[in-house]
Protein backbone atom coordinates (compact mmCIF):
# COMPACT_ATOMS: atom_id res chain seq x y z
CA UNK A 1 155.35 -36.10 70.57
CA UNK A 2 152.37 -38.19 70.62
CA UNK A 3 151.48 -39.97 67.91
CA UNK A 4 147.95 -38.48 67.27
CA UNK A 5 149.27 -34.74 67.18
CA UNK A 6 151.72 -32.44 65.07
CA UNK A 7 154.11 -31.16 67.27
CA UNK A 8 156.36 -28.40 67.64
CA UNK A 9 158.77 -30.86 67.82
CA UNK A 10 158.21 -31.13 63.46
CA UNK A 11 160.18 -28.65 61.89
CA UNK A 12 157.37 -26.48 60.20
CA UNK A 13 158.53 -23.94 57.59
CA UNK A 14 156.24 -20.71 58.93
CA UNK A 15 154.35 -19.27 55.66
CA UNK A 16 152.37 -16.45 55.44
CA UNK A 17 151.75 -16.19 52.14
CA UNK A 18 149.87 -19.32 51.90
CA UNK A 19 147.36 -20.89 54.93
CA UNK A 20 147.12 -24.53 54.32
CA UNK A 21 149.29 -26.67 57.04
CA UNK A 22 150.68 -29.53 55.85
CA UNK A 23 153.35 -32.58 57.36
CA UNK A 24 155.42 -35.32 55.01
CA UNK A 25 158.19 -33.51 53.61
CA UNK A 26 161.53 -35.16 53.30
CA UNK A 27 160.01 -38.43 54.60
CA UNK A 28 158.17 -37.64 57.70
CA UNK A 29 154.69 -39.14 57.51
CA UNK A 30 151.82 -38.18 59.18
CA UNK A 31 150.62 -41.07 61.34
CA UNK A 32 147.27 -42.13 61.94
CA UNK A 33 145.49 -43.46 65.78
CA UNK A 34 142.44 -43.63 67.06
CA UNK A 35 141.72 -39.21 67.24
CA UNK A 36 142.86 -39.31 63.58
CA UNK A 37 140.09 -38.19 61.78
CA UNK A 38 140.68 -39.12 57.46
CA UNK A 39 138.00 -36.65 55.74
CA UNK A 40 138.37 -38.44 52.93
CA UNK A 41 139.13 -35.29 50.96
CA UNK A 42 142.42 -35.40 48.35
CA UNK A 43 144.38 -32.21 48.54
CA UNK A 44 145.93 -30.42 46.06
CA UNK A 45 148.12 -27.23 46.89
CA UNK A 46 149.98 -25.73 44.00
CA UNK A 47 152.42 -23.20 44.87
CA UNK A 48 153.88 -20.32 42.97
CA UNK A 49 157.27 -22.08 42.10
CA UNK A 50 155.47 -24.70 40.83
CA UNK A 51 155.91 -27.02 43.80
CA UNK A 52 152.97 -29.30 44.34
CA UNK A 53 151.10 -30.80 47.92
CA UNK A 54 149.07 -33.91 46.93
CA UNK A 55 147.39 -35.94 50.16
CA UNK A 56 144.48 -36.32 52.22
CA UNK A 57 142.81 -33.65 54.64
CA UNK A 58 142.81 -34.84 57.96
CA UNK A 59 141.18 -33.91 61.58
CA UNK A 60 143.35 -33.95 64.89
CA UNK A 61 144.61 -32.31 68.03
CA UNK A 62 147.51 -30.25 66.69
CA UNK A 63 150.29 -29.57 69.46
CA UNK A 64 152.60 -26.21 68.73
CA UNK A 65 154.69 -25.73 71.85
CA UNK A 66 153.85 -25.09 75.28
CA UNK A 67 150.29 -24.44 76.08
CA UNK A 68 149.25 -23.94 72.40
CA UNK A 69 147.05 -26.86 71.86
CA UNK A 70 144.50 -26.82 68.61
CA UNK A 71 141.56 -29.31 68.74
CA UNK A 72 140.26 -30.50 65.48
CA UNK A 73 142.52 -28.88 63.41
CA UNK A 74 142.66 -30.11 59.41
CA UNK A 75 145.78 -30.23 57.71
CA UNK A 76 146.97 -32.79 55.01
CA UNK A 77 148.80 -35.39 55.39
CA UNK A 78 150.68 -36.00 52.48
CA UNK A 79 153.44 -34.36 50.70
CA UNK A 80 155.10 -36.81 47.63
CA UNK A 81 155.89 -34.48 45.48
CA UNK A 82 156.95 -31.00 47.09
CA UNK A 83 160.31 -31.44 49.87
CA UNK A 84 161.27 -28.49 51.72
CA UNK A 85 164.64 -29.30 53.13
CA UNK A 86 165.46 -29.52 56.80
CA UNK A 87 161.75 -28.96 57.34
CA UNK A 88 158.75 -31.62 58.23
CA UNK A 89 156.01 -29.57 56.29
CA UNK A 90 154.14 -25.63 55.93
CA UNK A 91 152.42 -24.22 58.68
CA UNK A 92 150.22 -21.93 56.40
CA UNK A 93 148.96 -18.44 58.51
CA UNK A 94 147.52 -16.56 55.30
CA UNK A 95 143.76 -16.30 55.33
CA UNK A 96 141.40 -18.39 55.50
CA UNK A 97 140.18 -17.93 51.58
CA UNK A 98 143.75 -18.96 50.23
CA UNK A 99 142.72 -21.99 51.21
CA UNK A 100 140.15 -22.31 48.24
CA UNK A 101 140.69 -24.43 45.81
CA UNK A 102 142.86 -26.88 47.69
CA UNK A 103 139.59 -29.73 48.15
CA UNK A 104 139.35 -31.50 44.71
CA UNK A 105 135.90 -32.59 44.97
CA UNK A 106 134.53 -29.34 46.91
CA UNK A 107 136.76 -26.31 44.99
CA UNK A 108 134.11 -23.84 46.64
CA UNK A 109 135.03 -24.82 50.17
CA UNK A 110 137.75 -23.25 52.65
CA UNK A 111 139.72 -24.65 54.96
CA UNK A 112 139.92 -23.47 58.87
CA UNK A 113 143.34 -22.26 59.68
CA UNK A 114 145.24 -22.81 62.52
CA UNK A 115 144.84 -18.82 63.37
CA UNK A 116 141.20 -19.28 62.05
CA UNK A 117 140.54 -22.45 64.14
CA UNK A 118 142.40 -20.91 67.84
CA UNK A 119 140.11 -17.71 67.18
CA UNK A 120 136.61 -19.73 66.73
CA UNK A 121 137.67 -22.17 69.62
CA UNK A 122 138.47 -18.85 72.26
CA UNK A 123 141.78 -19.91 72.64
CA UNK A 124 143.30 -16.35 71.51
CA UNK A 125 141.12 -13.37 71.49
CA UNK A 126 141.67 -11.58 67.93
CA UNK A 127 142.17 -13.62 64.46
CA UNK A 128 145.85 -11.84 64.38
CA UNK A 129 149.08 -13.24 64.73
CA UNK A 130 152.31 -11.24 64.94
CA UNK A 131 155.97 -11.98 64.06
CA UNK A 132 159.30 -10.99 65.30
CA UNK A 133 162.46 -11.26 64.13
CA UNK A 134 165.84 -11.52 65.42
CA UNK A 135 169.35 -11.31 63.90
CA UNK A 136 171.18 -14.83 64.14
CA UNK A 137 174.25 -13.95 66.51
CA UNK A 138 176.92 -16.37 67.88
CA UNK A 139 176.57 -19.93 67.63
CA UNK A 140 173.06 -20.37 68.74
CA UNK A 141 170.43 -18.78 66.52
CA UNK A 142 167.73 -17.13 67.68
CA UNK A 143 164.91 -17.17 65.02
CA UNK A 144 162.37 -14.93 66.35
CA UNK A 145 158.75 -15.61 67.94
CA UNK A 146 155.30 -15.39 66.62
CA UNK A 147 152.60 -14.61 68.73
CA UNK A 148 149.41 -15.89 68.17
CA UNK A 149 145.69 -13.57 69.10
CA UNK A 150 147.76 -10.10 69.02
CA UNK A 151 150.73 -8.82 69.78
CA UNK A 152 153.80 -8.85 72.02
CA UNK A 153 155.08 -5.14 73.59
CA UNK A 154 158.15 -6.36 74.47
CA UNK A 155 158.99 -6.91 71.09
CA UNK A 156 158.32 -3.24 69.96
CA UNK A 157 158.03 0.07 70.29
CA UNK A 158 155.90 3.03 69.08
CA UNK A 159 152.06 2.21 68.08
CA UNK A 160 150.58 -0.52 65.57
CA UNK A 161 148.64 0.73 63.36
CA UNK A 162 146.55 -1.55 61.27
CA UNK A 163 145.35 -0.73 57.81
């Protein structure tokens, strides 16, 4: 992993109930070089249990696997008071208006989300993202996949109907 760029190589707890991304739980920090961009905005993210994200919004290239690469992508740096163990951070795929409120000084204003943010940039084609699932068998555990700008037809069968 480069030092300018999240990485698939974090551990990111997938959540789609909220959409901000975040890195620095359990000690990993987010660290900054010359792409860094600090927006100079403090963060606040209060979850339902009560678990709190206080940092800084940042700008960078943010790296999930393969060919998955996210220019300018804001997350926050900075998680002091909320550890999710055996995981670096959230990556947050809710919508884009969950994301209100987070900004201290500009309540008003939402965040681009990663889903949000590959959309506008034409690197997938729909704002969608799809998830599947997978039992855990034998020793090695097989999580699942997400795809990212629609959906997968190996993964199922029948139609998807959207409502």
């Amino acid at each position: 992993m480069a030092a300018n760029e999240l990485s698939y190589a974090d551990h990111l707890h997938i959540h789609t109930g909220s959409a901000n991304t975040w890195i620095g739980a359990g000690g990993t920090q987010y660290q900054e070089t010359l792409t860094s961009v600090n927006l100079n905005q403090p963060v606040r993210i209060t979850y339902r249990s009560g678990n709190m994200v206080i940092g800084n919004e940042f700008i960078d290239t943010v790296d999930l696997g393969g060919d998955l690469v996210i220019p300018h992508q804001s997350f926050c740096n900075d998680s002091r008071w909320f550890t999710v163990r055996g995981v670096d951070g959230i990556l947050g795929l809710g919508p884009v208006g969950l994301t209100r409120g987070t900004l201290r000084n500009e309540q008003d204003t939402t965040i681009p989300t990663v889903t949000h943010n590959l959309y506008s940039q034409g690197i997938i084609s729909q704002e969608v993202i799809s998830i599947y699932f997978t039992p855990i068998t034998g020793d090695v555990p097989d999580y699942g996949v997400i795809t990212f700008g629609g959906t997968d037809p190996v993964r199922y069968t029948g139609t998807i109907r959207y409502t």
